[in-house]
C-alpha atoms as a PDB file:
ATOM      1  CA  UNK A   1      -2.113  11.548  13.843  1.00  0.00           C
ATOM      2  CA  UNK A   2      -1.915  14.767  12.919  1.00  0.00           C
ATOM      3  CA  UNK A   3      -5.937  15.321  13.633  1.00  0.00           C
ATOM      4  CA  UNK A   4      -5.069  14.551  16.854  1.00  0.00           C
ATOM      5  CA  UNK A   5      -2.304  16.931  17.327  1.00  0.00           C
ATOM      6  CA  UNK A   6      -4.324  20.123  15.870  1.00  0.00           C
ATOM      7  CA  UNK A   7      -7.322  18.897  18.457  1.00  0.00           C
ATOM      8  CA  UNK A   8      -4.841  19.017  21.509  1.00  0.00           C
ATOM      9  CA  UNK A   9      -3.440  22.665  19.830  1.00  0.00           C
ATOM     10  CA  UNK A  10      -6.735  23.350  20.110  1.00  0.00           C
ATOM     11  CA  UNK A  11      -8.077  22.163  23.474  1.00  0.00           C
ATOM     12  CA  UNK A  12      -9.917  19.399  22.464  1.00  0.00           C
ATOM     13  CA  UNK A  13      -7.335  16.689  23.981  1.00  0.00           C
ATOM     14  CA  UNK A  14      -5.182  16.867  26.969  1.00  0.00           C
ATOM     15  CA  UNK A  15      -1.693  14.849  25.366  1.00  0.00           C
ATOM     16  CA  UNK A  16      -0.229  16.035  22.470  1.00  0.00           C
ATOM     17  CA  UNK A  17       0.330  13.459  19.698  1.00  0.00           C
ATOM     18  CA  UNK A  18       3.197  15.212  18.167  1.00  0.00           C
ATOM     19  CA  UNK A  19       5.093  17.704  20.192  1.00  0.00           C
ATOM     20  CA  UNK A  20       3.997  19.509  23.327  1.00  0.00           C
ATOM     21  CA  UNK A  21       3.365  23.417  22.434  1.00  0.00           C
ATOM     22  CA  UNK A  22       0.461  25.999  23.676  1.00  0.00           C
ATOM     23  CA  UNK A  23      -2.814  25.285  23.258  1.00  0.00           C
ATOM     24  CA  UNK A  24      -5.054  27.549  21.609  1.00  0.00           C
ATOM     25  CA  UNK A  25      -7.279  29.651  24.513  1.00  0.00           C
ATOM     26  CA  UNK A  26     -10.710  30.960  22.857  1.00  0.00           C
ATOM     27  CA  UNK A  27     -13.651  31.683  23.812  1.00  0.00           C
ATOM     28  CA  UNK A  28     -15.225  31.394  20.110  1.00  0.00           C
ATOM     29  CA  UNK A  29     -16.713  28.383  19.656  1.00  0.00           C
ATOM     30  CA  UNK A  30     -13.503  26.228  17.468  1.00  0.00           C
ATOM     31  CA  UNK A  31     -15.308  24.424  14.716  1.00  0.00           C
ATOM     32  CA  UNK A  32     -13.167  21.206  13.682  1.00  0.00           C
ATOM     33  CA  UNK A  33     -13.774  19.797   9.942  1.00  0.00           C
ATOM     34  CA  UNK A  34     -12.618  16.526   8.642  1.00  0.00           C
ATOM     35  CA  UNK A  35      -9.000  16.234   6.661  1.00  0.00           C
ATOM     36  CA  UNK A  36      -9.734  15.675   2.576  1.00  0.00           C
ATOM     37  CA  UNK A  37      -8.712  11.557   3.198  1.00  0.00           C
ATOM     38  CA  UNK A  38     -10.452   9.959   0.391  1.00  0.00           C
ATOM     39  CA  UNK A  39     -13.175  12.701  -0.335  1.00  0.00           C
ATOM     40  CA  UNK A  40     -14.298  12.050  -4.331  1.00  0.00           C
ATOM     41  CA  UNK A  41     -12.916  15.708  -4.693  1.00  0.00           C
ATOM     42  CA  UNK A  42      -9.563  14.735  -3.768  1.00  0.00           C
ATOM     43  CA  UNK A  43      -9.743  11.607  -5.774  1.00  0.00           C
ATOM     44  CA  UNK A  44     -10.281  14.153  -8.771  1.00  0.00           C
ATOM     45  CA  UNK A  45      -7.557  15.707  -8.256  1.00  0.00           C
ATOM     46  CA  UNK A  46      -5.220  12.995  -8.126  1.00  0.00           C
ATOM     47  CA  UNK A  47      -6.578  11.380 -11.658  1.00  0.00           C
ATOM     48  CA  UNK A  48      -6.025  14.870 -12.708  1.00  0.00           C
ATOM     49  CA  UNK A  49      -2.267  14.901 -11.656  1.00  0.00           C
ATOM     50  CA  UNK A  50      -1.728  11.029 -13.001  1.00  0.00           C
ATOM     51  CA  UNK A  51      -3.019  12.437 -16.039  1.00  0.00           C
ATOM     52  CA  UNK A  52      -0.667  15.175 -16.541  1.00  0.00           C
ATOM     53  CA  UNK A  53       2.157  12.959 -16.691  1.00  0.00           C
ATOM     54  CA  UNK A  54       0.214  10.341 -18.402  1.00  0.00           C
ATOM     55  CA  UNK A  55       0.734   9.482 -22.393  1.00  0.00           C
ATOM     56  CA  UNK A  56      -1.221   6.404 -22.992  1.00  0.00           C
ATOM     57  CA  UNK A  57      -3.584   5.071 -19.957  1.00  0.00           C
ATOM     58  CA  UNK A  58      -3.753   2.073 -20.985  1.00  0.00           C
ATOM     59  CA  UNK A  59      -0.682   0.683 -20.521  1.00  0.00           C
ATOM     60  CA  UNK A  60       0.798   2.662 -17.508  1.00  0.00           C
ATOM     61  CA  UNK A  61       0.851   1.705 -13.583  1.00  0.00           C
ATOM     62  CA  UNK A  62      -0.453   4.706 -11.296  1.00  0.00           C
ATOM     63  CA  UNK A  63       1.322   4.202  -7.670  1.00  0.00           C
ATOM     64  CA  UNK A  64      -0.108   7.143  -4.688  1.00  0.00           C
ATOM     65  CA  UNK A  65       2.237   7.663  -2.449  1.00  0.00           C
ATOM     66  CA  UNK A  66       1.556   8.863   0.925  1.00  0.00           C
ATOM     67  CA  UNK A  67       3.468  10.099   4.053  1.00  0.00           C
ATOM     68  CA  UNK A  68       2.015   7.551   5.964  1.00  0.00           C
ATOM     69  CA  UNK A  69       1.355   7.642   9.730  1.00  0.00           C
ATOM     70  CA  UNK A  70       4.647   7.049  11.908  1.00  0.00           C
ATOM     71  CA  UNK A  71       3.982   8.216  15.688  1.00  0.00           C
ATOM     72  CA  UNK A  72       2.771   6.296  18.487  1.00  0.00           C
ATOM     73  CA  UNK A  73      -0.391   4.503  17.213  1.00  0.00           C
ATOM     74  CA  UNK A  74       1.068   3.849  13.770  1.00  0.00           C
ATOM     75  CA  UNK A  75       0.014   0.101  13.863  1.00  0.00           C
ATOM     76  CA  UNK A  76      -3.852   1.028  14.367  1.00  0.00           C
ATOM     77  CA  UNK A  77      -3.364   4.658  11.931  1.00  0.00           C
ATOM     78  CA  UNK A  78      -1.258   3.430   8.811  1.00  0.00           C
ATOM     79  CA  UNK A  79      -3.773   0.582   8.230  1.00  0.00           C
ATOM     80  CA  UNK A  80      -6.793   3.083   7.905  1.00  0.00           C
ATOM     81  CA  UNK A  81      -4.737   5.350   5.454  1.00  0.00           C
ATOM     82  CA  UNK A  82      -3.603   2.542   3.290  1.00  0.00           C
ATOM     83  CA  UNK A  83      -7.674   2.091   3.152  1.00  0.00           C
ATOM     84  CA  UNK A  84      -7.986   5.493   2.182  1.00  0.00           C
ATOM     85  CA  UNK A  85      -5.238   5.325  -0.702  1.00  0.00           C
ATOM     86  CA  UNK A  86      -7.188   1.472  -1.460  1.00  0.00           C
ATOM     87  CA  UNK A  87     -10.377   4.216  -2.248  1.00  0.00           C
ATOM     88  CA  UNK A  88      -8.367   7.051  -3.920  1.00  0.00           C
ATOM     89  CA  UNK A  89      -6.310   4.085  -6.077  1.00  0.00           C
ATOM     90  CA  UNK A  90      -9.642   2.689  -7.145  1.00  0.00           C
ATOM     91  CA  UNK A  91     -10.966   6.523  -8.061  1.00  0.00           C
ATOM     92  CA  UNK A  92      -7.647   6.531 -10.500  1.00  0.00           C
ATOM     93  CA  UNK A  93      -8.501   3.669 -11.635  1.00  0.00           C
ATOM     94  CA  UNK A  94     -11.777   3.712 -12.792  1.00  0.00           C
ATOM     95  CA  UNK A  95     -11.191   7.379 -14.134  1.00  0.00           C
ATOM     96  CA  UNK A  96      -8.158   7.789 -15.389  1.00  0.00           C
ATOM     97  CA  UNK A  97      -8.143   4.283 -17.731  1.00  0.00           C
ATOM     98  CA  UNK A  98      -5.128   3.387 -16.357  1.00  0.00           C
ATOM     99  CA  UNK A  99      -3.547  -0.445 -16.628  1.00  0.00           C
ATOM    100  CA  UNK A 100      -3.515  -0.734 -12.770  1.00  0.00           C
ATOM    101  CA  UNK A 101      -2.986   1.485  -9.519  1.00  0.00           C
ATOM    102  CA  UNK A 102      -1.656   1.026  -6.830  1.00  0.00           C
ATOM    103  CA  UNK A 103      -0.378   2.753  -3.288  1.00  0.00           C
ATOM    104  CA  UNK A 104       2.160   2.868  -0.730  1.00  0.00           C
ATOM    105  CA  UNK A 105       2.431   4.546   2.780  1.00  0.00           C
ATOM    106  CA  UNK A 106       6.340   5.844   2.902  1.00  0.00           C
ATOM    107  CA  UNK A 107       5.641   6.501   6.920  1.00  0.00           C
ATOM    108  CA  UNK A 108       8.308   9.034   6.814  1.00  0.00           C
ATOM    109  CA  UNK A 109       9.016  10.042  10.320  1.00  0.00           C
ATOM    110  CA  UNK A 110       8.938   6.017  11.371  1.00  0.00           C
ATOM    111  CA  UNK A 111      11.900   3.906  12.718  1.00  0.00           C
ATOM    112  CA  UNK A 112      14.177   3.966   9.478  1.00  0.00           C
ATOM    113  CA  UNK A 113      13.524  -0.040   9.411  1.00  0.00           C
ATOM    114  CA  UNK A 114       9.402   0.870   8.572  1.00  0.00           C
ATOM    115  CA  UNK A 115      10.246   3.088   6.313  1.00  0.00           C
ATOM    116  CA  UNK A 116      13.082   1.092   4.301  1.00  0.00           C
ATOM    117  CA  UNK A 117      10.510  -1.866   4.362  1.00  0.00           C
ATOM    118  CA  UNK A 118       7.880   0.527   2.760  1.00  0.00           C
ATOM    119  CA  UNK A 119      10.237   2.080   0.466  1.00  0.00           C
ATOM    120  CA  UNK A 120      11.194  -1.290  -0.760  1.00  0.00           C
ATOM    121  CA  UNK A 121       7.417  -2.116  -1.565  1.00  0.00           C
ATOM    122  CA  UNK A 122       7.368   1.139  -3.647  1.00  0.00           C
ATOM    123  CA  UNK A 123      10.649   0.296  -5.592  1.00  0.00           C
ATOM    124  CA  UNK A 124       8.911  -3.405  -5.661  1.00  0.00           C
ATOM    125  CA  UNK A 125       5.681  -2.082  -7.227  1.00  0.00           C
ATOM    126  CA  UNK A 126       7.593   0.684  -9.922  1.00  0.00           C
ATOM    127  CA  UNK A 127      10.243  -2.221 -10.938  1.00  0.00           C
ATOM    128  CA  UNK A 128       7.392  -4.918 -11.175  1.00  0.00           C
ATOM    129  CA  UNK A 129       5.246  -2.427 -13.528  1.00  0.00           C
ATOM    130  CA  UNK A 130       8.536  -2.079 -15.204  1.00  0.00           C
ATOM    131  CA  UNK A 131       9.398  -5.480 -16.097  1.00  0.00           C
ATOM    132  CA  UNK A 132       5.842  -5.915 -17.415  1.00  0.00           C
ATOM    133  CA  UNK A 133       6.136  -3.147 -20.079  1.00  0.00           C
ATOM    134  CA  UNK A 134       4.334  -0.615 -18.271  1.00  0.00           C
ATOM    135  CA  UNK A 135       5.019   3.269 -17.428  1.00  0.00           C
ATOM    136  CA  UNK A 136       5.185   3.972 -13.952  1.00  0.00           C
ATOM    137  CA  UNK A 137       3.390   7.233 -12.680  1.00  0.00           C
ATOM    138  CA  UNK A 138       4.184   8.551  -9.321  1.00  0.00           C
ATOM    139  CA  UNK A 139       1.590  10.855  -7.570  1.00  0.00           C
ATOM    140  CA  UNK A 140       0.782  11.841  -3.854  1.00  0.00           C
ATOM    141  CA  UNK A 141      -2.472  12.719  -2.002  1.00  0.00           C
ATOM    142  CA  UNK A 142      -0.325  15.220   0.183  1.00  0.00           C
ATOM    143  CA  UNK A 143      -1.531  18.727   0.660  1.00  0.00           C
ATOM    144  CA  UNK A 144       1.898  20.722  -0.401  1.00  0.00           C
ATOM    145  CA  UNK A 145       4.814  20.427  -2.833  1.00  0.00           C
ATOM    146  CA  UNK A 146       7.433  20.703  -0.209  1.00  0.00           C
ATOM    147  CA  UNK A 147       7.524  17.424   2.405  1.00  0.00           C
ATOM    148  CA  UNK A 148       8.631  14.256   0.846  1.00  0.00           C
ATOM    149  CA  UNK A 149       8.879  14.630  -2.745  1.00  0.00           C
ATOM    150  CA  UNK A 150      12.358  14.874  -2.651  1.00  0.00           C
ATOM    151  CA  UNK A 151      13.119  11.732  -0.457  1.00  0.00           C
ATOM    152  CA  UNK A 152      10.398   9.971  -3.395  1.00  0.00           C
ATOM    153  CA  UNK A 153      12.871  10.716  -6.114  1.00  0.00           C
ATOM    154  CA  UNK A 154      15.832   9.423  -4.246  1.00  0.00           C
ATOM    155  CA  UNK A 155      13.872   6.249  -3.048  1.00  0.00           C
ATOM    156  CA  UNK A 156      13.184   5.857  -6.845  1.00  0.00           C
ATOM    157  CA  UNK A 157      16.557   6.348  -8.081  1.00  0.00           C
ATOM    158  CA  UNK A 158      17.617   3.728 -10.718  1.00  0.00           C
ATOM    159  CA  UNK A 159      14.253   3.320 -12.060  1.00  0.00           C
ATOM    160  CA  UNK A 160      12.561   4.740 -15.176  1.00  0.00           C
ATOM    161  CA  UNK A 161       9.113   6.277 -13.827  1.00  0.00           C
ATOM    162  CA  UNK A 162       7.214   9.903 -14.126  1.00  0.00           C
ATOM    163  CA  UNK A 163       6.488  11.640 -11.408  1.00  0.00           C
ATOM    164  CA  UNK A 164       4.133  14.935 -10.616  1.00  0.00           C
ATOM    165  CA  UNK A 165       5.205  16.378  -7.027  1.00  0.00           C
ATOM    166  CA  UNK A 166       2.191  18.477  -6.746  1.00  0.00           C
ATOM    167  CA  UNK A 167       0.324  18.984  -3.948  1.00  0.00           C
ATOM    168  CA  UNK A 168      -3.324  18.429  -3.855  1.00  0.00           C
ATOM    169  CA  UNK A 169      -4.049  22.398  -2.508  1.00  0.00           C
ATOM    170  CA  UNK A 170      -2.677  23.165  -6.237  1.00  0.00           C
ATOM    171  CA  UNK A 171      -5.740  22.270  -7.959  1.00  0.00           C
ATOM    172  CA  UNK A 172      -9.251  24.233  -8.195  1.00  0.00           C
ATOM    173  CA  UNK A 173     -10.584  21.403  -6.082  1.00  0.00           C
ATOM    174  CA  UNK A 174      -9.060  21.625  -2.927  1.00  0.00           C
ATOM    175  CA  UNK A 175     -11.024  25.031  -3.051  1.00  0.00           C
ATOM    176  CA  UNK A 176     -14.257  23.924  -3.521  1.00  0.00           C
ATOM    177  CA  UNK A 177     -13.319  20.808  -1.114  1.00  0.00           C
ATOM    178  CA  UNK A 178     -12.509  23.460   1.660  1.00  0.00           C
ATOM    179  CA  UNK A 179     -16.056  25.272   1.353  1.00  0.00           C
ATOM    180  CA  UNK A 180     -17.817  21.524   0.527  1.00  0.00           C
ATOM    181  CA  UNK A 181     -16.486  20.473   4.023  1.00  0.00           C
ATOM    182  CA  UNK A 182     -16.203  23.436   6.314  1.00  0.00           C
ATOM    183  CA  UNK A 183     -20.012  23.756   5.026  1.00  0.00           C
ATOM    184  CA  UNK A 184     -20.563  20.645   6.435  1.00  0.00           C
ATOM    185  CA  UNK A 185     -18.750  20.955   9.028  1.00  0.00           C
ATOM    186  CA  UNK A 186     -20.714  24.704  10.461  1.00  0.00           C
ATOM    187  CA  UNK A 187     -24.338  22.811   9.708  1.00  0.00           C
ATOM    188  CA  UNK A 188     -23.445  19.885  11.680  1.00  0.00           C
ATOM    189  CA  UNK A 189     -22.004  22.529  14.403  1.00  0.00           C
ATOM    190  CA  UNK A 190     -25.626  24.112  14.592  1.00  0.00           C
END
């Protein structure tokens, strides 16, 4: 979704997925890179943050939680980010040690019924990890501090879990993710 919207911003579409502003008028050529979705940097840098919060591996339950898409195409978008929290969940996984991982889509800006029924999987998965003697660790794959970690803490409220609200632009490898893909990005450009 929000792809979409920065290609209409920047003349590469003619609707706006979002909100209808003014579209960037250039006459440089606009190079357009790929969001960090399940790149193996990001997935780094989420093991990273579970393992901030973490104090034994082993016996704790890792749940990502994303924003989630929530405009018009929601049905076709949220099940292709829930496949790229399946690949990020499997990163933590395998390199963090952890007991199990799993990952949720909040779709924030959805019809308040999508997201209640997605909030209620996330209290689901926390309270299930709970009742099984596990810690529950709360981490995102979203870029900055400041969007829905505060509604996570409220949806959570009542049960005992960690949680590290930073964004994934907070670690060294968002850097080197940035030059990795807009590298990629200019070569394939010519």
């Amino acid at each position: 979704e929000l792809m979409r919207q920065w290609e209409y911003i920047f003349g590469r579409r003619d609707e706006a997925e979002f909100v209808t502003v003014g579209q960037v008028k250039s006459k440089a050529e606009i190079v357009m890179a790929t969001p960090p979705e399940d790149h193996p940097l990001v997935g780094e840098i989420i093991v990273d943050h579970a393992l901030e919060i973490s104090e034994n591996p082993g016996k704790e339950y890792v749940i990502i939680v994303a924003h989630g898409a929530s405009g018009r195409d929601r049905d076709q978008d949220n099940p292709k980010e829930l496949e790229i929290l399946k690949t990020l969940a499997r990163y933590v996984k395998e390199d963090g040690g952890f007991a199990d991982v799993g990952y949720v889509t909040l779709q924030d800006d959805a019809p308040a019924e999508i997201r209640d029924a997605n909030v209620a999987r996330l209290r689901a998965m926390a309270e299930g990890a709970v009742k099984q003697g596990q810690t529950v660790l709360v981490v995102t794959n979203l870029i900055g501090t400041r969007t829905i970690q505060p509604k996570i803490r409220a949806d959570l409220k009542g049960i005992d879990y960690k949680f590290n609200a930073k964004g994934i632009a907070q670690h060294a490898n968002f850097i080197e993710w940035i030059q990795e893909t807009v590298g990629d990005a200019l070569e394939k450009s010519g």
